[in-house]
Protein backbone atom coordinates (compact mmCIF):
# COMPACT_ATOMS: atom_id res chain seq x y z
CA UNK A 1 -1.85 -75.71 91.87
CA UNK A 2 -5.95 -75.82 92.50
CA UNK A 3 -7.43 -76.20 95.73
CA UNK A 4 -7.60 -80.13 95.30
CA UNK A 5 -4.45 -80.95 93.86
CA UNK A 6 -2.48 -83.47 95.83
CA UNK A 7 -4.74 -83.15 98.99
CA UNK A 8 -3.97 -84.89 102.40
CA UNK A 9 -7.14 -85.01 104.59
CA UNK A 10 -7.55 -85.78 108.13
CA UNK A 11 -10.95 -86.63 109.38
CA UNK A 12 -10.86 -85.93 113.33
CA UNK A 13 -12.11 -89.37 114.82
CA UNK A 14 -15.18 -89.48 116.27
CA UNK A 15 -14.95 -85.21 116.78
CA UNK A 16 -12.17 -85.24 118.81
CA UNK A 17 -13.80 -86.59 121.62
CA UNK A 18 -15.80 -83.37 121.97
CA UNK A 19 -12.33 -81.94 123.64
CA UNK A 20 -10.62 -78.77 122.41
CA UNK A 21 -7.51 -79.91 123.75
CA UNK A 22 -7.67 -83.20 122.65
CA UNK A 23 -8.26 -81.49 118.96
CA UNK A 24 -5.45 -79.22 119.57
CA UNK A 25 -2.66 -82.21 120.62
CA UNK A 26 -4.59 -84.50 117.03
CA UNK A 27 -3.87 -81.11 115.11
CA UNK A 28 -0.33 -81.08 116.07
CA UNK A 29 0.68 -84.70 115.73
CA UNK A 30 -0.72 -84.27 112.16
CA UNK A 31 0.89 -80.92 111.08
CA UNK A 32 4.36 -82.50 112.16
CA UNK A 33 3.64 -85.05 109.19
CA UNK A 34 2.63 -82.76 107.00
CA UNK A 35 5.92 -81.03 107.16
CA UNK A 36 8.15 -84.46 107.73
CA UNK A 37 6.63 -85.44 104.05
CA UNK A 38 6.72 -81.59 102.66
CA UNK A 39 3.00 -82.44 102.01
CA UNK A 40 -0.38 -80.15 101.59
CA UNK A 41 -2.37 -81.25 104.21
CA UNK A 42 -6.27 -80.16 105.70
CA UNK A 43 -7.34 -81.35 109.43
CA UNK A 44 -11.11 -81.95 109.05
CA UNK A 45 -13.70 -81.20 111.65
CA UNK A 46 -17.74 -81.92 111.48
CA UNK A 47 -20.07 -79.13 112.32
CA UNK A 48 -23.51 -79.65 113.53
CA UNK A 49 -25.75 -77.25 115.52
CA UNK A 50 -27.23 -80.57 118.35
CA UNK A 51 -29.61 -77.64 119.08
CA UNK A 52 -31.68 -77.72 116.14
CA UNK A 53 -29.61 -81.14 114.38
CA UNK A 54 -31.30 -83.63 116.93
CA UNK A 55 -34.91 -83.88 117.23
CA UNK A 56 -36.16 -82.81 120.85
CA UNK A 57 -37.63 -85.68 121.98
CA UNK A 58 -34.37 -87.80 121.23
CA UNK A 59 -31.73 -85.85 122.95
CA UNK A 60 -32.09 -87.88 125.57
CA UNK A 61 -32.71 -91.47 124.28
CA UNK A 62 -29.42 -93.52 124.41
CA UNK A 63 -31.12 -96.52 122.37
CA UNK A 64 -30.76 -94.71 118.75
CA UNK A 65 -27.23 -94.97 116.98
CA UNK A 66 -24.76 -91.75 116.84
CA UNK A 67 -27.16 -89.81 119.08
CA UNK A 68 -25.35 -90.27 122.73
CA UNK A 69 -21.76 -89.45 121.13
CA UNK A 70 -23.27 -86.39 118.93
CA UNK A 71 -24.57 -84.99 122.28
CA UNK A 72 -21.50 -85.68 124.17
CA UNK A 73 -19.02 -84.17 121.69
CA UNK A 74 -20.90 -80.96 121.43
CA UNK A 75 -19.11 -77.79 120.85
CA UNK A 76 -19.52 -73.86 120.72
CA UNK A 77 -19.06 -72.26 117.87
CA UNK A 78 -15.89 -70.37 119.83
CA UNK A 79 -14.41 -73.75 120.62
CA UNK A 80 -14.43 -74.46 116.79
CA UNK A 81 -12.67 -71.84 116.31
CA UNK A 82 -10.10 -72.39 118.45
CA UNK A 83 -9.46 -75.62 116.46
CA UNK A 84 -9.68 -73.85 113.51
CA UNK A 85 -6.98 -71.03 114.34
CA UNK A 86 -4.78 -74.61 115.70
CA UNK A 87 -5.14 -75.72 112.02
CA UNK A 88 -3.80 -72.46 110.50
CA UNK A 89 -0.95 -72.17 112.86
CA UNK A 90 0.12 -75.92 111.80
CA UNK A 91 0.33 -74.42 107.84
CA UNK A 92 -2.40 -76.81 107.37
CA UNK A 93 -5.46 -76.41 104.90
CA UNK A 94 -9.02 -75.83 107.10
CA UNK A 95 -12.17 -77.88 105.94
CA UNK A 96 -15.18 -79.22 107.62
CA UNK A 97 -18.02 -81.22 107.35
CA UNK A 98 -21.62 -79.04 108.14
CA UNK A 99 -24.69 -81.84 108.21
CA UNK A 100 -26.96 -78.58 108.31
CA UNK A 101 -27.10 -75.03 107.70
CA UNK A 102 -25.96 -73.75 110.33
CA UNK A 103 -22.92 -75.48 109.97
CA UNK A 104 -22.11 -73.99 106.37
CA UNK A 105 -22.63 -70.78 107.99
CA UNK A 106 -19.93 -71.57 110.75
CA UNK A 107 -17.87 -72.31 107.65
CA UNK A 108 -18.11 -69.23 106.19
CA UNK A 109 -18.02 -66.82 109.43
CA UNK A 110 -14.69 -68.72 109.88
CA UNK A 111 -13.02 -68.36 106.60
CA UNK A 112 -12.50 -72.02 105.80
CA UNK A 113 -10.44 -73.07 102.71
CA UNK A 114 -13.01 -76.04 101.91
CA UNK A 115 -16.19 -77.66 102.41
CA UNK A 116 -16.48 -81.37 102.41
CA UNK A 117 -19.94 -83.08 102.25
CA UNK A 118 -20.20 -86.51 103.76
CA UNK A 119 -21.79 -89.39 102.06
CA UNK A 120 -24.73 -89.42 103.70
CA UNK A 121 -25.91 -85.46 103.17
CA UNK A 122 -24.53 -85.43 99.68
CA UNK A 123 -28.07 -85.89 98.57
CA UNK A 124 -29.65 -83.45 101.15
CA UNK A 125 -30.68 -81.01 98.95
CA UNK A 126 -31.63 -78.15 100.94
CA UNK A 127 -27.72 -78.58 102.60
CA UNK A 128 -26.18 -78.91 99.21
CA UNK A 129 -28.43 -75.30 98.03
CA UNK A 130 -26.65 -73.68 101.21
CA UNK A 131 -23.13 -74.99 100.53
CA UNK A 132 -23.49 -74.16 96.80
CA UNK A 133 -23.90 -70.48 97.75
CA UNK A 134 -21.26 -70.45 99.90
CA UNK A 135 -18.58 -69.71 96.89
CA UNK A 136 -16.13 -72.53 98.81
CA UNK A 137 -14.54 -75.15 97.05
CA UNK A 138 -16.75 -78.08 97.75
CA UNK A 139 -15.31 -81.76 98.21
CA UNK A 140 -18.11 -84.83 97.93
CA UNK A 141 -17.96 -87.87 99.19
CA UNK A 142 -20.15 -90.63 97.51
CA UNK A 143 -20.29 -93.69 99.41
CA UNK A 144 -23.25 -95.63 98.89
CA UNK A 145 -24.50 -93.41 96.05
CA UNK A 146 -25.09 -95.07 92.83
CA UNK A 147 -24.02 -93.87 89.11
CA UNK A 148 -26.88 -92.20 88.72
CA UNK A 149 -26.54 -90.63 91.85
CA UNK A 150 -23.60 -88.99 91.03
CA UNK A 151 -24.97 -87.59 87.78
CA UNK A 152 -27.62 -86.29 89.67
CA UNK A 153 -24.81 -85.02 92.17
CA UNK A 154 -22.04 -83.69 89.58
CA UNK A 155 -25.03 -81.98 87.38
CA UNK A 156 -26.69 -80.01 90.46
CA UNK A 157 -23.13 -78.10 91.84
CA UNK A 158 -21.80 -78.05 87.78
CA UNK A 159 -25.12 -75.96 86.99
CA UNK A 160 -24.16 -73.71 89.68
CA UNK A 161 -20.73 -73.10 88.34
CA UNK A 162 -19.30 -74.01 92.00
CA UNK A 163 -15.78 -75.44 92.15
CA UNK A 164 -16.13 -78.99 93.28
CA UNK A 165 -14.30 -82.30 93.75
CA UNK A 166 -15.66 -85.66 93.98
CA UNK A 167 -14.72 -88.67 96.49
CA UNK A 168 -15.17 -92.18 95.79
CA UNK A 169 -16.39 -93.69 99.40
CA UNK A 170 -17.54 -97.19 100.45
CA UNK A 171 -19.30 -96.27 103.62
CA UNK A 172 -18.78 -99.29 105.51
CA UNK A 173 -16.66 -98.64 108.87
CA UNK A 174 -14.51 -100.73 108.34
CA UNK A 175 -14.52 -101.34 104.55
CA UNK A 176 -13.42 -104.94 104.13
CA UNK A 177 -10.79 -104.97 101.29
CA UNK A 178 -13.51 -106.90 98.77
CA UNK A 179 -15.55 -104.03 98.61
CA UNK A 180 -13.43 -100.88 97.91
CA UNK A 181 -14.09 -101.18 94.38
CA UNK A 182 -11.04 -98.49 93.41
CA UNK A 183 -11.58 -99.53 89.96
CA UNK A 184 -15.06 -97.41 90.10
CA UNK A 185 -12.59 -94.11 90.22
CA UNK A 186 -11.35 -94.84 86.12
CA UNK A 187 -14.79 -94.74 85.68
CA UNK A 188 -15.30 -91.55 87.74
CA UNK A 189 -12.67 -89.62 85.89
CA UNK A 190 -13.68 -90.77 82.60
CA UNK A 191 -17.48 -89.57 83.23
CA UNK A 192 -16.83 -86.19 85.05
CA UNK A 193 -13.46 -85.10 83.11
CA UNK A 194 -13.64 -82.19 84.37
CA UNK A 195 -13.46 -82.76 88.00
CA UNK A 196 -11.10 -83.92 90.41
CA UNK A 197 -11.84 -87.61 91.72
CA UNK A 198 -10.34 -88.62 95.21
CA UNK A 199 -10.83 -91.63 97.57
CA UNK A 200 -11.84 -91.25 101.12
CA UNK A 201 -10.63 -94.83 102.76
CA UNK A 202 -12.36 -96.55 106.09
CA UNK A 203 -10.12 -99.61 105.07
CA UNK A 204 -7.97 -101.41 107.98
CA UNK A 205 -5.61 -98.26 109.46
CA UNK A 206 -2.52 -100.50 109.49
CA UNK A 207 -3.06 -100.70 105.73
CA UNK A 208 -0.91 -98.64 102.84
CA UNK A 209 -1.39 -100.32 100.16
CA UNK A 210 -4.49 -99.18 99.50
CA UNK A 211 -3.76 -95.58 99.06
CA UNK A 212 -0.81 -96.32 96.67
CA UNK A 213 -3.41 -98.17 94.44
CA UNK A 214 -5.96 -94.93 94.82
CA UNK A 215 -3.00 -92.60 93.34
CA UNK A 216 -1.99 -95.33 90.62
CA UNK A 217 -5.41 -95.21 89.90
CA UNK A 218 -5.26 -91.19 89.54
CA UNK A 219 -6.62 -89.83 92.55
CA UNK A 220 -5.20 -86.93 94.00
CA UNK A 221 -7.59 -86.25 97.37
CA UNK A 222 -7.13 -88.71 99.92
CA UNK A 223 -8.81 -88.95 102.78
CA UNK A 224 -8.81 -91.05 106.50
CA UNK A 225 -9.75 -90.81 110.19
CA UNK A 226 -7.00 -89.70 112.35
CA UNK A 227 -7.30 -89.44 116.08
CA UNK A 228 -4.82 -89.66 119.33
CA UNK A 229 -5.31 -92.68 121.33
CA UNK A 230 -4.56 -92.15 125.15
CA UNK A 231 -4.99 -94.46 128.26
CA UNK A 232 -8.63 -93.47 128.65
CA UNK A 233 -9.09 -92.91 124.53
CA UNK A 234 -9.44 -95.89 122.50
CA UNK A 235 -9.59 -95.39 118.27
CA UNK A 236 -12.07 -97.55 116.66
CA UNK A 237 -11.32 -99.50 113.90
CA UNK A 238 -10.82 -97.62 111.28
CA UNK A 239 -8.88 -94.32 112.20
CA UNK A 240 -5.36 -94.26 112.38
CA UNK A 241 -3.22 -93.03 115.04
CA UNK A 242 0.12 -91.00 114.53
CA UNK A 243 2.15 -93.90 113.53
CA UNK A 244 -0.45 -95.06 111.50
CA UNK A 245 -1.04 -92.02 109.42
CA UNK A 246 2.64 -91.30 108.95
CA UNK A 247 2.94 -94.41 107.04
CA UNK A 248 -0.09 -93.91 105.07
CA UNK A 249 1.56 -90.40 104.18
CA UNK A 250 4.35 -91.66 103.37
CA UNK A 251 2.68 -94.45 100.87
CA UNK A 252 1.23 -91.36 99.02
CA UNK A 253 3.78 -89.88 98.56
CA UNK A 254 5.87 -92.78 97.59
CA UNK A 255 2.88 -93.56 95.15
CA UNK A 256 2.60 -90.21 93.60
CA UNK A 257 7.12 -90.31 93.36
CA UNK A 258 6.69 -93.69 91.03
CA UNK A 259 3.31 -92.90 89.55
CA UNK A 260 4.08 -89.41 88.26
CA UNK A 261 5.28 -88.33 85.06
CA UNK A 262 8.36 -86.21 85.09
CA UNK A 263 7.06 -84.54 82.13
CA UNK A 264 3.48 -84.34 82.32
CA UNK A 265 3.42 -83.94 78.66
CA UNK A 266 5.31 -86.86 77.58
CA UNK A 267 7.12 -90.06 79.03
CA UNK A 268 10.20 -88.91 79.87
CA UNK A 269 13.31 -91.13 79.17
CA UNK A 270 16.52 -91.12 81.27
CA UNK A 271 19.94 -91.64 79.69
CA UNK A 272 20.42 -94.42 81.90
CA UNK A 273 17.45 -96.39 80.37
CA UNK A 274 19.18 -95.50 76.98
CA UNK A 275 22.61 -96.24 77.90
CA UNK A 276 20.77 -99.94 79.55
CA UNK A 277 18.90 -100.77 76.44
CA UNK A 278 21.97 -100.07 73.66
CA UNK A 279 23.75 -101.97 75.69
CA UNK A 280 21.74 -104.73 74.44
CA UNK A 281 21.05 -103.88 71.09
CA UNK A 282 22.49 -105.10 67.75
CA UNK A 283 24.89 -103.18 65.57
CA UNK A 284 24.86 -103.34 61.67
CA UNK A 285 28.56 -104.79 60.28
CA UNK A 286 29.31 -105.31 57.20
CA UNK A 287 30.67 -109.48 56.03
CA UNK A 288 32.42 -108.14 52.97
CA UNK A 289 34.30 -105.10 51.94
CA UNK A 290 32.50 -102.16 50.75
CA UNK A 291 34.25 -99.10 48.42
CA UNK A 292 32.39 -95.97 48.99
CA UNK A 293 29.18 -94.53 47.47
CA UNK A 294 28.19 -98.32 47.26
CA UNK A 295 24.83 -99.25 48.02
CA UNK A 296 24.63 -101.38 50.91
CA UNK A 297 22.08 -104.78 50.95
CA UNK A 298 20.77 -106.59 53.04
CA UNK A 299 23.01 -109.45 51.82
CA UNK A 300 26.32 -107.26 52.89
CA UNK A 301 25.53 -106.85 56.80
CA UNK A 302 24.98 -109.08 59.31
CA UNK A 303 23.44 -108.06 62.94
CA UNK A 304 25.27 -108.26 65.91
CA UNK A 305 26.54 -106.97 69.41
CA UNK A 306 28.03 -104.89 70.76
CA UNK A 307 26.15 -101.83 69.12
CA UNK A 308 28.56 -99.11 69.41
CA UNK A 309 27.28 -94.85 69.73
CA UNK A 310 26.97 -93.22 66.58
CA UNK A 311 26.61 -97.24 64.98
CA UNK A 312 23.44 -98.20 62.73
CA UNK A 313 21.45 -100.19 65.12
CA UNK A 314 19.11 -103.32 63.25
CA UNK A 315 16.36 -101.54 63.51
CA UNK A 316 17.88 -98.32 61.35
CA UNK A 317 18.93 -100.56 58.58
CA UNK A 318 17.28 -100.11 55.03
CA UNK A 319 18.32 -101.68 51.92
CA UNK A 320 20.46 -99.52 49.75
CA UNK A 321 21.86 -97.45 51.94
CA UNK A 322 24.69 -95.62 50.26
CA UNK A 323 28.12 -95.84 51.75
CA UNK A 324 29.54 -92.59 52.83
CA UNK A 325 33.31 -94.28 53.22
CA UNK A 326 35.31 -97.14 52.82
CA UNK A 327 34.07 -100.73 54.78
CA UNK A 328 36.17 -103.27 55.65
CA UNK A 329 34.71 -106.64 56.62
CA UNK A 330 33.77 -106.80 60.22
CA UNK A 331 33.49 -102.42 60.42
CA UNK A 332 30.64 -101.19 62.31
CA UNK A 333 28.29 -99.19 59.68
CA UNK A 334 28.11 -95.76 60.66
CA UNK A 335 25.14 -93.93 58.48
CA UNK A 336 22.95 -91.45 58.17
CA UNK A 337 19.25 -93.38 59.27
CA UNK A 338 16.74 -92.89 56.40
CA UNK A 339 14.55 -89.85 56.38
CA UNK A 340 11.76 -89.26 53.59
CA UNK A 341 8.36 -87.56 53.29
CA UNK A 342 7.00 -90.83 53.52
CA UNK A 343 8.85 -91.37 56.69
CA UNK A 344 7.25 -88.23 58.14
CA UNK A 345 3.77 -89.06 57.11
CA UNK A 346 3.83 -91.98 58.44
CA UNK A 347 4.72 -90.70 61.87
CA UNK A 348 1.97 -87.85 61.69
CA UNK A 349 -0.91 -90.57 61.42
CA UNK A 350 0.99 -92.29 63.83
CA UNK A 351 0.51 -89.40 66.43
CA UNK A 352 -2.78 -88.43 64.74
CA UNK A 353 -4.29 -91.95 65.71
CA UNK A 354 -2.93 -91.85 68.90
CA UNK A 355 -4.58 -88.26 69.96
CA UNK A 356 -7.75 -89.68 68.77
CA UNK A 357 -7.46 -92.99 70.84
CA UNK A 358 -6.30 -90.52 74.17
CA UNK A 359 -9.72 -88.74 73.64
CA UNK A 360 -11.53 -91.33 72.73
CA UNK A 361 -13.04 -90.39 69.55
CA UNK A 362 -13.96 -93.11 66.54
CA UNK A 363 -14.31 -92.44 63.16
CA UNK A 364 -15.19 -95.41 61.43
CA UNK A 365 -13.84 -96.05 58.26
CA UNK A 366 -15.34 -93.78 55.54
CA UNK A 367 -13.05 -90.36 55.43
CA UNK A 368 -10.68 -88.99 53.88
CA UNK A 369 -7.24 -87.82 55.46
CA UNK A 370 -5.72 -84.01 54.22
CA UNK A 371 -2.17 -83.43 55.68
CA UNK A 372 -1.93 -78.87 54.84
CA UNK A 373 1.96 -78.76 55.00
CA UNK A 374 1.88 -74.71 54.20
CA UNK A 375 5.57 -74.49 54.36
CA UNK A 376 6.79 -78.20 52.87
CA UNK A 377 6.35 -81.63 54.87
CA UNK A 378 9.65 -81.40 56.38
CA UNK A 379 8.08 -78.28 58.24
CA UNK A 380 4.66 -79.76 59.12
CA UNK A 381 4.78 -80.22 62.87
CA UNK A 382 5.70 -76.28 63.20
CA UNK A 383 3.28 -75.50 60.63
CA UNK A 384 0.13 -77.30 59.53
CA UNK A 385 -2.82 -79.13 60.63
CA UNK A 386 -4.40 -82.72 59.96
CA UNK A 387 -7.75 -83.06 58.42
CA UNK A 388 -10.40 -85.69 58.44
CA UNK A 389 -12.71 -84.99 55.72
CA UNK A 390 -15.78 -86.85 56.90
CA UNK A 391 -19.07 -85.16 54.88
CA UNK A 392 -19.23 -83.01 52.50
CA UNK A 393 -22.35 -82.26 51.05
CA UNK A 394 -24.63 -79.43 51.51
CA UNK A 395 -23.37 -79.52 55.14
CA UNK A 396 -19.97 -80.75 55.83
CA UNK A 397 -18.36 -82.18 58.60
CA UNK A 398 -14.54 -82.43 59.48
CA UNK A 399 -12.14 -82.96 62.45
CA UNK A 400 -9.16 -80.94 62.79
CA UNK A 401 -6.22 -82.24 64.66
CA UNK A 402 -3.61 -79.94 65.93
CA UNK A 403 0.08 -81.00 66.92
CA UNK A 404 1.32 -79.77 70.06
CA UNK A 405 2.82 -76.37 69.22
CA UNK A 406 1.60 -76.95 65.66
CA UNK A 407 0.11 -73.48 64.03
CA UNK A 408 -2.38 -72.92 61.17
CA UNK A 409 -1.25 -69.65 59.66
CA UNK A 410 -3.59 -66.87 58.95
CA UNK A 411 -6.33 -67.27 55.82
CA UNK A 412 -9.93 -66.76 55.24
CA UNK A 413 -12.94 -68.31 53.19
CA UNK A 414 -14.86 -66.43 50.61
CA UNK A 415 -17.51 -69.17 50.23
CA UNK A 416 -17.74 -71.41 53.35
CA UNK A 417 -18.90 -70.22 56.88
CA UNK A 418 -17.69 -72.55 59.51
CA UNK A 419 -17.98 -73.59 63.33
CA UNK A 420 -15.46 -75.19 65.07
CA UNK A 421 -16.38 -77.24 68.55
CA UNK A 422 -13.26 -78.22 71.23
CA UNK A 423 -13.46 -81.38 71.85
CA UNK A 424 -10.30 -82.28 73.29
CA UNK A 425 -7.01 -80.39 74.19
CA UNK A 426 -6.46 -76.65 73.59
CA UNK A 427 -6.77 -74.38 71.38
CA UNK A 428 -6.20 -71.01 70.34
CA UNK A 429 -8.28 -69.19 67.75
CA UNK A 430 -7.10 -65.56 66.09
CA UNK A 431 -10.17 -64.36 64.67
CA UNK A 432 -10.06 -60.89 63.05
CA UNK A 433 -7.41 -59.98 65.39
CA UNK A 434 -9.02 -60.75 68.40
CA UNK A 435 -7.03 -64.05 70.11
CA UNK A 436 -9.86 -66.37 71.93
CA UNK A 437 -8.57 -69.49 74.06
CA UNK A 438 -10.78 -72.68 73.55
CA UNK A 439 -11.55 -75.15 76.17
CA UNK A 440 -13.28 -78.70 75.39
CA UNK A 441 -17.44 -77.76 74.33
CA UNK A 442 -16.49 -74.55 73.45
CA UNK A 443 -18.06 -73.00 69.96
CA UNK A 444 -16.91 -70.45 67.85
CA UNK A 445 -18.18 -69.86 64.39
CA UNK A 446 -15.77 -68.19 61.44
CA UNK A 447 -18.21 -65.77 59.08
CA UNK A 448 -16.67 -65.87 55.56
CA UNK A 449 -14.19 -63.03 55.16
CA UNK A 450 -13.40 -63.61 58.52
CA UNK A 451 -9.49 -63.70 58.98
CA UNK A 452 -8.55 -66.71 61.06
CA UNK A 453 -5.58 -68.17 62.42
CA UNK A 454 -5.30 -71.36 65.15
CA UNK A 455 -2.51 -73.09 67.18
CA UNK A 456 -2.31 -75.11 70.49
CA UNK A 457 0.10 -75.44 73.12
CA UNK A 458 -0.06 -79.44 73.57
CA UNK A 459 -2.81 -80.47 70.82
CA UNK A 460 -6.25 -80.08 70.12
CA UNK A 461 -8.99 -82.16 68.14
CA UNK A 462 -12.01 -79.73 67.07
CA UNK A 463 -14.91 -81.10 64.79
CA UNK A 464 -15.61 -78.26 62.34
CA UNK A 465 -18.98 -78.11 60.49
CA UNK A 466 -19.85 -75.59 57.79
CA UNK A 467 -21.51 -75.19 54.46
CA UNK A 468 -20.14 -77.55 51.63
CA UNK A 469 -16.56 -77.01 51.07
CA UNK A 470 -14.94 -75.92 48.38
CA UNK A 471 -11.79 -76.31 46.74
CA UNK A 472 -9.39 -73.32 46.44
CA UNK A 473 -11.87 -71.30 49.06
CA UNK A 474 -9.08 -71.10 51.46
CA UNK A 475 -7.04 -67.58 51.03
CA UNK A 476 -3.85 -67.10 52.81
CA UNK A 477 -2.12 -63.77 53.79
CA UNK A 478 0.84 -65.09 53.81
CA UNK A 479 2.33 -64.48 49.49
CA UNK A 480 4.48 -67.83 49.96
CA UNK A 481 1.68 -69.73 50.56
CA UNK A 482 -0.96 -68.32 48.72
CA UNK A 483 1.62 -68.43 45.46
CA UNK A 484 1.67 -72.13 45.28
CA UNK A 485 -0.33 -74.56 44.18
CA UNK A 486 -2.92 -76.84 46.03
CA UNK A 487 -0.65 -79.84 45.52
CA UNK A 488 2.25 -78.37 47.02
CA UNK A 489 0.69 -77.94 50.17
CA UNK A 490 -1.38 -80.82 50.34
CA UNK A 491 -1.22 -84.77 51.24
CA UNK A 492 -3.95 -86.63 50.47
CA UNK A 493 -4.27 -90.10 52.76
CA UNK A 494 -6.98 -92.31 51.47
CA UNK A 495 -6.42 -95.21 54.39
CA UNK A 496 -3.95 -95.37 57.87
């Protein structure tokens, strides 16, 4: 599990007050949630150095916002590290918020786990240069930042390889439901792929429905103010207290129990569901008797319930269907359900269309569709590949699909050089012996006489261009394969 993954943050309210203890007795409240809900949980804290953060002529003006409570929270850097050591005894995950550079260097002198920047630095340069340095996992909140913004945001940490997550925000405090915009994180993991999207929420504290939207939505950071009200501490109106934040725990985790997949491969599909929906489905029966090895028509069943197990459901009916024993009127038809190469093709553009939808990848309507069934079509999804011949002229231009746990065995080309490009899944390339493991954008080139071999763990689409192909350039180590001929091992699909 990364750094990010299913991440509860608490913001301390308005810096605890500028109390240790008060910190301490916020710290504790929220580690005994963290283990009531068995969840990964980080206590935030802000770092500023008021020395240096706060101009000196305005230390003392109580007419400018945030000023009077940044000056009367203030805190050593040994009290911070008192909280700190409070997080880690609590099991919880350490992070804080430094609006200069002094702060990031408290963060690193302390050994914090994270480094979150607020909304309103995550544009301050010179900040983000020191926090990029730091080598921390960086969290960034974007409230009020526009698209282009963020590109500006997810482009400066990507191009210095730092490990980073992103937060959508709407900095409003409180953030009236109309304006949380939670459809804006689709777009967010769509656009950065390859980071983690969270929500940090200011909404109403007494609210949970919010959250469970954010995780439906896919976000797995979420973030909100937490403090400890007491009779001379007040919360403002958008941090929770204890009983607020255990429910809003407790919606997360509720969320992520009826969002997740229990397979995160595949929808998985419980026997009950199965049991529920035969239950309901119609049985084939025949209306006349029927000798067997009879063929069975359409005109000799009728559709019906109950369906019984091991009956021909409506759906598994064909025409013709050969009897296997005798039929009385009335009997259930218990058959084999029809299986042909046909049948399998049919399914493998099925899946192929579908992998190309899930990645988002058009291809119009002019290309050409190679099934390479090495070992026979009834062994294609162990062995094989799927190939969109798209141009091929003096260039040529394919995409490769790849099955999960599908292999292309070992060959070489005596004519064509090729390069394949990732560009969705994974995939692993043998090339002369030497195994390389492809992520999305990744290049790798194939010289001719080059001995290559690929296969992926849960599918891969990879756009392969080389010099014009050839027919019968394709030379397999393998004597069963190489022995046969090109139309034993190939499907040709001129539409799907």
């Amino acid at each position: 599990m990364g750094a990010f993954d299913n991440l509860i943050i608490f913001e301390m309210a308005n810096s605890h007050q500028g109390s240790v203890q008060h910190g301490i007795n916020i710290i504790k409240e929220m580690g005994k949630i963290a283990r009531k809900y068995n969840v990964k949980a980080a206590v935030k804290l802000q770092y500023r150095d008021i020395d240096s953060f706060i101009h000196p002529d305005y230390k003392e003006r109580t007419d400018v916002n945030h000023i009077p409570r940044f000056m009367s929270t203030k805190l050593t850097f040994e009290e911070f590290c008192e909280l700190v050591e409070a997080v880690k005894e609590e099991g919880m995950v350490t992070i804080s918020t430094p609006f200069d550079e002094q702060g990031v260097t408290w963060c690193i002198e302390q050994g914090l786990d994270i480094i979150k920047i607020a909304s309103c630095s995550a544009m301050d340069w010179p900040l983000l240069e020191e926090v990029a340095s730091s080598g921390k996992p960086l969290i960034v909140s974007t409230g009020g930042k526009t698209i282009a913004d963020i590109d500006k945001i997810y482009n400066f940490f990507t191009h210095r390889n730092c490990d980073f997550a992103l937060l959508h925000c709407v900095a409003e405090y409180p953030a009236p439901f109309g304006q949380l915009q939670l459809d804006f994180i689709d777009k967010m993991k769509k656009r950065y792929r390859d980071v983690p999207i969270g929500y940090s929420g200011h909404e109403d504290p007494d609210d949970h429905m919010v959250s469970m939207m954010a995780v439906a939505k896919g976000a797995i950071i979420l973030e909100r103010h937490v403090g400890l009200p007491t009779e001379t501490i007040t919360l403002n109106a958008y941090s929770m207290n204890p009983k607020q934040a255990d429910r809003w725990v407790e919606s997360i985790v509720m969320a992520n129990d009826v969002c997740s997949l229990k397979n995160e491969d595949t929808k998985y599909i419980t026997q009950a569901e199965i049991d529920s929906l035969n239950s309901l489905q119609r049985g084939v029966f025949v209306n006349r008797d029927i000798k067997k090895g009879e063929a069975i028509a359409r005109k000799d069943v009728f559709f019906a319930m109950p369906y019984t197990e091991g009956q021909m459901t409506s759906g598994d009916f064909y025409d013709g269907v050969v009897a296997s024993k005798d039929y009385r009127v009335n009997n259930a038809v218990i058959e084999k359900k029809y299986t042909s190469n046909i049948k399998s093709v049919r399914s493998v553009i099925h899946d192929a269309k579908g992998m190309l939808f899930e990645a988002g990848i058009a291809i119009g309507n002019q290309f050409e569709i190679e099934l390479s069934h090495h070992y026979g079509m009834q062994n294609f999804r162990q062995t094989g590949a799927i190939i969109i011949n798209i141009i091929n002229r003096e260039y040529c231009k394919k995409l490769i699909l790849v099955l999960p746990g599908q292999k292309h065995p070992m060959h070489m080309h005596k004519v064509k050089e090729e390069t394949f490009q990732l560009l969705y899944g994974d995939l692993e390339v043998m090339l002369d012996g030497q195994k390389l493991n492809l992520k999305p954008g990744d290049i790798q080139t194939v010289l001719r006489g080059q001995e290559h071999s690929f296969t992926s763990k849960k599918g891969a689409i990879f756009e392969e261009i080389s010099t014009t192909h050839v027919k019968g350039d394709s030379y397999y180590l393998d004597p069963e394969i190489a022995k046969k001929d090109l139309i034993e091992r190939k499907t040709i699909i001129k539409e799907w």
